[in-house]
Protein backbone atom coordinates (compact mmCIF):
# COMPACT_ATOMS: atom_id res chain seq x y z
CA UNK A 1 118.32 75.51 98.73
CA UNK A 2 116.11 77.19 101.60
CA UNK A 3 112.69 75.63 101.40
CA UNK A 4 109.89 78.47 100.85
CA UNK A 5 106.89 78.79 103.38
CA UNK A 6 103.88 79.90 101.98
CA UNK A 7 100.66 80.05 103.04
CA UNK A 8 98.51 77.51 103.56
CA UNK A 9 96.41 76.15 101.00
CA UNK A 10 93.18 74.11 101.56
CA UNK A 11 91.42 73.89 98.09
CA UNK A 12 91.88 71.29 95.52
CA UNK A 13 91.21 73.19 92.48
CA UNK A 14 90.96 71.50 88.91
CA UNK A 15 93.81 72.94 87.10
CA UNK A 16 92.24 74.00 83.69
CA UNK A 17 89.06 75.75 85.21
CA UNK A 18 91.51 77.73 87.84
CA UNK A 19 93.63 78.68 84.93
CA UNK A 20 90.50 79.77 82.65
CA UNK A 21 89.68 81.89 86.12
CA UNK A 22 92.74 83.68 85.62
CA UNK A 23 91.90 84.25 81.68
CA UNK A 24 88.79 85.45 82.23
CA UNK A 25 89.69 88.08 84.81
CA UNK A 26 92.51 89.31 82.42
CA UNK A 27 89.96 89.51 79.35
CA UNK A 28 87.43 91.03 81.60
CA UNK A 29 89.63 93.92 82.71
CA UNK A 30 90.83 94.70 79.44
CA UNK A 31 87.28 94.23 77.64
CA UNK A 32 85.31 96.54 80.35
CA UNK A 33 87.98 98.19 82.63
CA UNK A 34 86.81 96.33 85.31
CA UNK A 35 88.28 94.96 88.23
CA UNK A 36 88.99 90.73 89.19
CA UNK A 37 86.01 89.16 89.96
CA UNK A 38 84.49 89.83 93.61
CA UNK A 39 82.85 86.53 93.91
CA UNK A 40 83.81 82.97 91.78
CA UNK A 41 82.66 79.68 91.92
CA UNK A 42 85.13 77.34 90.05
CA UNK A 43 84.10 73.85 89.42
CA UNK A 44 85.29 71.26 87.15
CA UNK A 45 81.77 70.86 85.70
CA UNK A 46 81.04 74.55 85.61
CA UNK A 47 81.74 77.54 86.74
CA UNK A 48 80.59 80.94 87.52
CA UNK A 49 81.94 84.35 88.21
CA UNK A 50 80.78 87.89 88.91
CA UNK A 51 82.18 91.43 87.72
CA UNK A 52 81.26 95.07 88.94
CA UNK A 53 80.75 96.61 85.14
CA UNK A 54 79.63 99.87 84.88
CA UNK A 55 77.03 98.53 81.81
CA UNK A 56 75.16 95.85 80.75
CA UNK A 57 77.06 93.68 78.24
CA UNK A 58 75.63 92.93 74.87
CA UNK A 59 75.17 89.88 73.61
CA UNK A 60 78.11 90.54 71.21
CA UNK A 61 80.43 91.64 74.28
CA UNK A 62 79.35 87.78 75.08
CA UNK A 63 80.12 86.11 72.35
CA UNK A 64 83.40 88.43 71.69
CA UNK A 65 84.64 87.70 75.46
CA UNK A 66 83.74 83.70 74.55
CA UNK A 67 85.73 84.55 71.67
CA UNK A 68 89.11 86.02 73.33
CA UNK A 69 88.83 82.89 76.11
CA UNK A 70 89.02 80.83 73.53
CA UNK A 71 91.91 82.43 71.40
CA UNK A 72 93.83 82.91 74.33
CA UNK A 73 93.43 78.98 75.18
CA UNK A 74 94.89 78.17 71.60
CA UNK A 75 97.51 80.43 72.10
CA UNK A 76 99.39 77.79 74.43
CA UNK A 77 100.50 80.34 76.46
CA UNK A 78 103.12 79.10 78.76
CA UNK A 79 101.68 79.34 83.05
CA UNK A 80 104.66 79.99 84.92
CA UNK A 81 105.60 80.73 88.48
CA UNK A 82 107.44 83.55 90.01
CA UNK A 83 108.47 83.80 93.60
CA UNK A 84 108.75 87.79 94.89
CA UNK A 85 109.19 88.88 98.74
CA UNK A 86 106.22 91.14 98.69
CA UNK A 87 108.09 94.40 99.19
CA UNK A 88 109.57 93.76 95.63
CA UNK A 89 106.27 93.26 93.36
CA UNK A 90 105.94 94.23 89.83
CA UNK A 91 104.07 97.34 89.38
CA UNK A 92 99.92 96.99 89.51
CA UNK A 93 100.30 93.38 91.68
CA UNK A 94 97.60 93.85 94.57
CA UNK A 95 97.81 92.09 98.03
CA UNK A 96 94.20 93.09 99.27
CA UNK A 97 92.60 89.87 98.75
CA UNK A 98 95.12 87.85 100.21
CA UNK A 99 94.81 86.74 103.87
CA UNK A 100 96.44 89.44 106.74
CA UNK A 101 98.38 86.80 107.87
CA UNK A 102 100.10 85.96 104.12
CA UNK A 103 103.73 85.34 103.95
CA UNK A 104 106.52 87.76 102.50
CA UNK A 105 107.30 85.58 99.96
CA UNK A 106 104.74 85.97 96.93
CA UNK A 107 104.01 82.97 94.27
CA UNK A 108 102.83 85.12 91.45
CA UNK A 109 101.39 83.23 88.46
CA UNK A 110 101.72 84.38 84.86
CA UNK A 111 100.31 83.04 81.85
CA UNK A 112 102.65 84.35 79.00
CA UNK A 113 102.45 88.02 78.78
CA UNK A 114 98.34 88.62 79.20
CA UNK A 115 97.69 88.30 83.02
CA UNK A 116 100.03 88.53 86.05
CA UNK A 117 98.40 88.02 89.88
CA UNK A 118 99.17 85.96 93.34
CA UNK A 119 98.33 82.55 93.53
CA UNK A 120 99.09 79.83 94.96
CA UNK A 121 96.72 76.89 93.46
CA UNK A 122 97.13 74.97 90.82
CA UNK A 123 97.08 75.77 87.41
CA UNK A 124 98.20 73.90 83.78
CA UNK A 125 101.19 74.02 82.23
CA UNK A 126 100.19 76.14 78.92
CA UNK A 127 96.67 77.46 77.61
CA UNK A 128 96.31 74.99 75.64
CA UNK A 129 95.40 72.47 78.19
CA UNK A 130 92.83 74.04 79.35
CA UNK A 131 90.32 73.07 76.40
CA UNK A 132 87.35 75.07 74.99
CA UNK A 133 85.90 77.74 76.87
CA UNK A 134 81.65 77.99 76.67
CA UNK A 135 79.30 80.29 78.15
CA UNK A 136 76.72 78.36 79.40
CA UNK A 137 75.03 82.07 80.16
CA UNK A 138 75.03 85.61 82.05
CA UNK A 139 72.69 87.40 84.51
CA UNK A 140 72.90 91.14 84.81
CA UNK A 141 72.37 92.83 88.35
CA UNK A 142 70.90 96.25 87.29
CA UNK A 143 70.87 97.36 91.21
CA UNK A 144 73.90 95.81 91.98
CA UNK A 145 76.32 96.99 88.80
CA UNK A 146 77.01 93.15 88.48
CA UNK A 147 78.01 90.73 85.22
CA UNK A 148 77.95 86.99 86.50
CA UNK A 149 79.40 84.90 83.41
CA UNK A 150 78.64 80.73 84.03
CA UNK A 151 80.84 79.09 81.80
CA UNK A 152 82.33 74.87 80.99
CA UNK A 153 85.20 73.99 79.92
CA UNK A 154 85.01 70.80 77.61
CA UNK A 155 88.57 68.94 77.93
């Protein structure tokens, strides 16, 4: 078998947190139509991300999207890999934040059937791994349009 080259990968990410990244983006999009996060922080102590919304979220968009994290991470939903050549991507799979020099073969990850996207870190085997999901807290960016969630994970 022809070994794959792939980009290069210099972060040593903590495997639940980077695959609660992933979950959160997914709920995210589907709770406020927004797009991935434009800036994250993931740590294995906490974490933080932001999101261009077009509102403010309420504290029960909050608690629901603490909610969904947390259903999704009982779930067990299986995290599996996919290798594409990037002229052969599923439909909606965007290249833009990877680096210009990224290679033409693609690792996409997928955790069951709720989020899709190119990755090459490292992730957990299923959802349920990951532990619970809490929001430590949020700041809203009324000039900037932007949602910054901090959240733990206790394992």
């Amino acid at each position: 078998m022809e070994e794959l080259l792939l980009n290069e990968h210099h972060k040593e990410e903590f495997p639940p947190a980077h695959t609660a990244e992933h979950l959160l983006n997914q709920t995210m999009i589907r709770l406020f139509g927004c797009e991935r996060s434009f800036n994250a922080h993931i740590e294995r102590k906490k974490s933080k991300m932001s999101f261009h919304l077009d509102r403010k979220p309420s504290r029960q968009d909050e608690k629901m999207i603490e909610q969904r994290m947390n259903e999704l991470i009982s779930e067990d939903l299986p995290v599996t890999f996919e290798f594409v050549h990037r002229e052969e991507l599923p439909e909606g799979i965007q290249l833009d934040r990877l680096p210009e020099d990224a290679s033409e073969t693609i690792r996409l990850v997928r955790i069951g059937d709720y989020d899709v996207c190119p990755c090459i870190g490292k992730h957990v085997r299923s959802t349920s791994q990951i532990g619970r999901f809490e929001l430590l807290g949020t700041n809203w960016d009324e000039e900037q349009r932007s949602f910054r969630v901090r959240f733990k994970l206790i394992v």
